[in-house]
C-alpha atoms as a PDB file:
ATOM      1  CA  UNK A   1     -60.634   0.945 -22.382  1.00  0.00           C
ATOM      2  CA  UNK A   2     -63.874   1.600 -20.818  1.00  0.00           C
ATOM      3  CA  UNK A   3     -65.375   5.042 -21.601  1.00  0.00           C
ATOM      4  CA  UNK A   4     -67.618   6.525 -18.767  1.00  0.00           C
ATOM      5  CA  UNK A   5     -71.320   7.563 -19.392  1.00  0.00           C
ATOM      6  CA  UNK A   6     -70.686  11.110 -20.744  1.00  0.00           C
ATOM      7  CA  UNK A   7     -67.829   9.818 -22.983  1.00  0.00           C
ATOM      8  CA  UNK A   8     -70.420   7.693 -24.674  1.00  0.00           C
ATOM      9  CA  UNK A   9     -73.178  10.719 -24.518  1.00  0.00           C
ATOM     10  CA  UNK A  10     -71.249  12.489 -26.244  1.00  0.00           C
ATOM     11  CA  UNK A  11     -70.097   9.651 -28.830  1.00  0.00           C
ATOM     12  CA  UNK A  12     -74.084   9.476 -29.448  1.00  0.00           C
ATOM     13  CA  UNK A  13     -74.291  12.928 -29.816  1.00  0.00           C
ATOM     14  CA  UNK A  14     -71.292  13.373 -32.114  1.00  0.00           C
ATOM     15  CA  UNK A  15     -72.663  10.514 -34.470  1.00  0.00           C
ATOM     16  CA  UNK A  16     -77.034  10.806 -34.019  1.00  0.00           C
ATOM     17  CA  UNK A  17     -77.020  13.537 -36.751  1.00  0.00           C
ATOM     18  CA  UNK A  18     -77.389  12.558 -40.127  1.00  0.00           C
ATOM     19  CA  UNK A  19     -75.082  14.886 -41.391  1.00  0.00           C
ATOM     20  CA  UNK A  20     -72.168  13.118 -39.007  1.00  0.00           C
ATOM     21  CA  UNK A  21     -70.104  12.034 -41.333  1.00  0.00           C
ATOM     22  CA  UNK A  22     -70.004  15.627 -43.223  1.00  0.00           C
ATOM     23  CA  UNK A  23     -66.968  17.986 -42.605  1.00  0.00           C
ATOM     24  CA  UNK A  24     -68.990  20.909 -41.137  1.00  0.00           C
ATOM     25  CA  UNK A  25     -68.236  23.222 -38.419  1.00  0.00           C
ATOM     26  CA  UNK A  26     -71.586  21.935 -36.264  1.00  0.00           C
ATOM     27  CA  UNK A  27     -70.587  18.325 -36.811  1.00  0.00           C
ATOM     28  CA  UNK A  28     -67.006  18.676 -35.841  1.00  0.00           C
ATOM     29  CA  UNK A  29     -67.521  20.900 -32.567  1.00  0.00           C
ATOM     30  CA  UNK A  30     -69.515  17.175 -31.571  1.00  0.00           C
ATOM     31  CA  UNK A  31     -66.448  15.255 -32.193  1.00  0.00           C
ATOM     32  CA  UNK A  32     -64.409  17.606 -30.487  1.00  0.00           C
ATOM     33  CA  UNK A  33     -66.480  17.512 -27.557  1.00  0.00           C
ATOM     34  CA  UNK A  34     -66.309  13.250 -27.829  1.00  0.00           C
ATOM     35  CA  UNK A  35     -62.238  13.725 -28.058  1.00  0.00           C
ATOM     36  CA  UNK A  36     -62.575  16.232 -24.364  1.00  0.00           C
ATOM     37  CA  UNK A  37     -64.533  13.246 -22.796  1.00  0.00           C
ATOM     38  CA  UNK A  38     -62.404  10.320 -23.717  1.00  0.00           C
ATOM     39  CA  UNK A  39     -59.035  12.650 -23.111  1.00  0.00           C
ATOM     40  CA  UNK A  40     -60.939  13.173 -19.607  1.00  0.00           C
ATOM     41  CA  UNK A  41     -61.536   9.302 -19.233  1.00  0.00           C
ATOM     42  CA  UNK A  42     -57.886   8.013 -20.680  1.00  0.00           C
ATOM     43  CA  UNK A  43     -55.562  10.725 -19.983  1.00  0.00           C
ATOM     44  CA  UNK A  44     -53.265   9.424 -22.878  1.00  0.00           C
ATOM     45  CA  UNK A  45     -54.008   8.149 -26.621  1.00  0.00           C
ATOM     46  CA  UNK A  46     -56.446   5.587 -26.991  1.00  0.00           C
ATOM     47  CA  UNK A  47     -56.210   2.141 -27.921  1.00  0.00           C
ATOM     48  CA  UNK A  48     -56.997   2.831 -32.153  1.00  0.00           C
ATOM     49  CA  UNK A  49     -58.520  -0.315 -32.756  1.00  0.00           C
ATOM     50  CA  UNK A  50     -61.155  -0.289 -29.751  1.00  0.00           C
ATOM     51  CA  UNK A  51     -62.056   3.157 -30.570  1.00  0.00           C
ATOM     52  CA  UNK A  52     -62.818   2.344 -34.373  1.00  0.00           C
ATOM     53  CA  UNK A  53     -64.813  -0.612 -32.785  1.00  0.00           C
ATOM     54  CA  UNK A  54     -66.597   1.116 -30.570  1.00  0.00           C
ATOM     55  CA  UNK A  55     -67.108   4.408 -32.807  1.00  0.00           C
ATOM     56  CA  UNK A  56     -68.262   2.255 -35.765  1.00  0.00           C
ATOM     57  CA  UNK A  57     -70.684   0.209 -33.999  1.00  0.00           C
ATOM     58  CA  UNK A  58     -72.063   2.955 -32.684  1.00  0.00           C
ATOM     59  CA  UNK A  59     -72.897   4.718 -36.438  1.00  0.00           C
ATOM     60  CA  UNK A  60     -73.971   1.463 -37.456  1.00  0.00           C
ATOM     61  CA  UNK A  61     -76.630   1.124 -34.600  1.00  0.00           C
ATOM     62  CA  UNK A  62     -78.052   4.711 -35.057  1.00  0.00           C
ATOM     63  CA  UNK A  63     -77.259   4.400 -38.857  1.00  0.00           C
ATOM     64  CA  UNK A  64     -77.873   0.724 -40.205  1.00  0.00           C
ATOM     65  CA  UNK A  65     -78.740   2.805 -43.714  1.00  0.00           C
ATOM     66  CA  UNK A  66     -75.674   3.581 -43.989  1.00  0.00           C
ATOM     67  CA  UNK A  67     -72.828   1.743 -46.381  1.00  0.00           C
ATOM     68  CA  UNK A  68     -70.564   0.070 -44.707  1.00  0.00           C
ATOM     69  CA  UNK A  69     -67.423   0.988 -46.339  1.00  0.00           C
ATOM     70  CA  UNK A  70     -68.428   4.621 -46.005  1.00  0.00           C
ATOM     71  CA  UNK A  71     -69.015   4.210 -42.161  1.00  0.00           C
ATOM     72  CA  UNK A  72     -65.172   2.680 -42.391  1.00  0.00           C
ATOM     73  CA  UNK A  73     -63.474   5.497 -44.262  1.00  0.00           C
ATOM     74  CA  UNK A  74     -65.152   8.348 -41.828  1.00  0.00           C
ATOM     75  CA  UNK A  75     -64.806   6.608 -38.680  1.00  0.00           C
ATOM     76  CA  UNK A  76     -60.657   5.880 -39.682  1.00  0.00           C
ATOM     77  CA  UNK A  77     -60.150   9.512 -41.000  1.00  0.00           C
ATOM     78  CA  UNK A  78     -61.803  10.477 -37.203  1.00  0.00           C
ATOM     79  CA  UNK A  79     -59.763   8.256 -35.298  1.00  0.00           C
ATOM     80  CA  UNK A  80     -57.131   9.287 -36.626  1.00  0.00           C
ATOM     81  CA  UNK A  81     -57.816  12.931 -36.047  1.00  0.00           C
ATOM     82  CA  UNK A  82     -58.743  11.916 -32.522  1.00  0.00           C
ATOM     83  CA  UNK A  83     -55.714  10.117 -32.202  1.00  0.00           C
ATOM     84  CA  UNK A  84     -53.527  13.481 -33.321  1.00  0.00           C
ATOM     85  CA  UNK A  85     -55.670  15.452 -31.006  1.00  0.00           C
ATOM     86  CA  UNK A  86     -54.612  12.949 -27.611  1.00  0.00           C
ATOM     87  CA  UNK A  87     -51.265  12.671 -28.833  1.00  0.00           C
ATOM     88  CA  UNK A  88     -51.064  16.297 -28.527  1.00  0.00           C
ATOM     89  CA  UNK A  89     -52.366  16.721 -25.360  1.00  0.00           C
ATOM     90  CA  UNK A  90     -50.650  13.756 -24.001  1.00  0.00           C
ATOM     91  CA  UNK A  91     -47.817  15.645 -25.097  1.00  0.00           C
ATOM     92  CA  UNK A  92     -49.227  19.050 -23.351  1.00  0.00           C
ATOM     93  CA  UNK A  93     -49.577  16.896 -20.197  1.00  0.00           C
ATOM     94  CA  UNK A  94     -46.282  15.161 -20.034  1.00  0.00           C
ATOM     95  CA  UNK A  95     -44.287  19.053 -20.347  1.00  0.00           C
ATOM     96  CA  UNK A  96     -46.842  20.127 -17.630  1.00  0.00           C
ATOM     97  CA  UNK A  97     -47.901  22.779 -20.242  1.00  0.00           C
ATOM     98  CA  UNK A  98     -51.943  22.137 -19.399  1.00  0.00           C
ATOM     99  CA  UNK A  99     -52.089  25.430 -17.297  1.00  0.00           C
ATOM    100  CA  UNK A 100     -50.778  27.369 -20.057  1.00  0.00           C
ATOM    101  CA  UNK A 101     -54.068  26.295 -22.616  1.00  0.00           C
ATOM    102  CA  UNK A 102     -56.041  28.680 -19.869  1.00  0.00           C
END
């Protein structure tokens, strides 16, 4: 799995706030834009436990305040929700429904 340059942009982006690991509408329109880029870069689920890697050293590098174990339950309840969201459109894909989103 190797995420292109605006995939991680917008990984940054989703977690540089402080308020990332809130449930708000501003914070979640930046993980929803992070879920477009890797769908755009993987075209199919992830791999789970490179993307909880990857997603939790990245909170921990613009976050080392942070506790650990809350970094852990936020970035798991995200992958997870990121790993709905490309199931779905893997699923949107694969009955050549895409056109239909427009």
């Amino acid at each position: 799995m190797a995420w292109s340059q605006k995939t991680q942009e917008a990984l940054e982006v989703w977690l540089a706030p402080d308020t990332a690991y809130e449930r708000n509408p501003h914070d979640d329109s930046r993980f929803y834009e992070f879920i477009f880029y890797v769908w755009m870069d993987e075209q199919g689920i992830w791999d789970e436990a490179l993307a909880r890697q990857e997603m939790k050293q990245k909170a921990q590098q613009l976050h080392p305040e942070w506790p650990s174990d809350m970094i852990d339950s936020f970035i798991g309840e995200r992958r997870s929700e990121g790993t709905l969201i490309l199931d779905f459109l893997s699923n949107v894909k694969e009955k050549r429904l895409i056109r239909e989103l427009n």
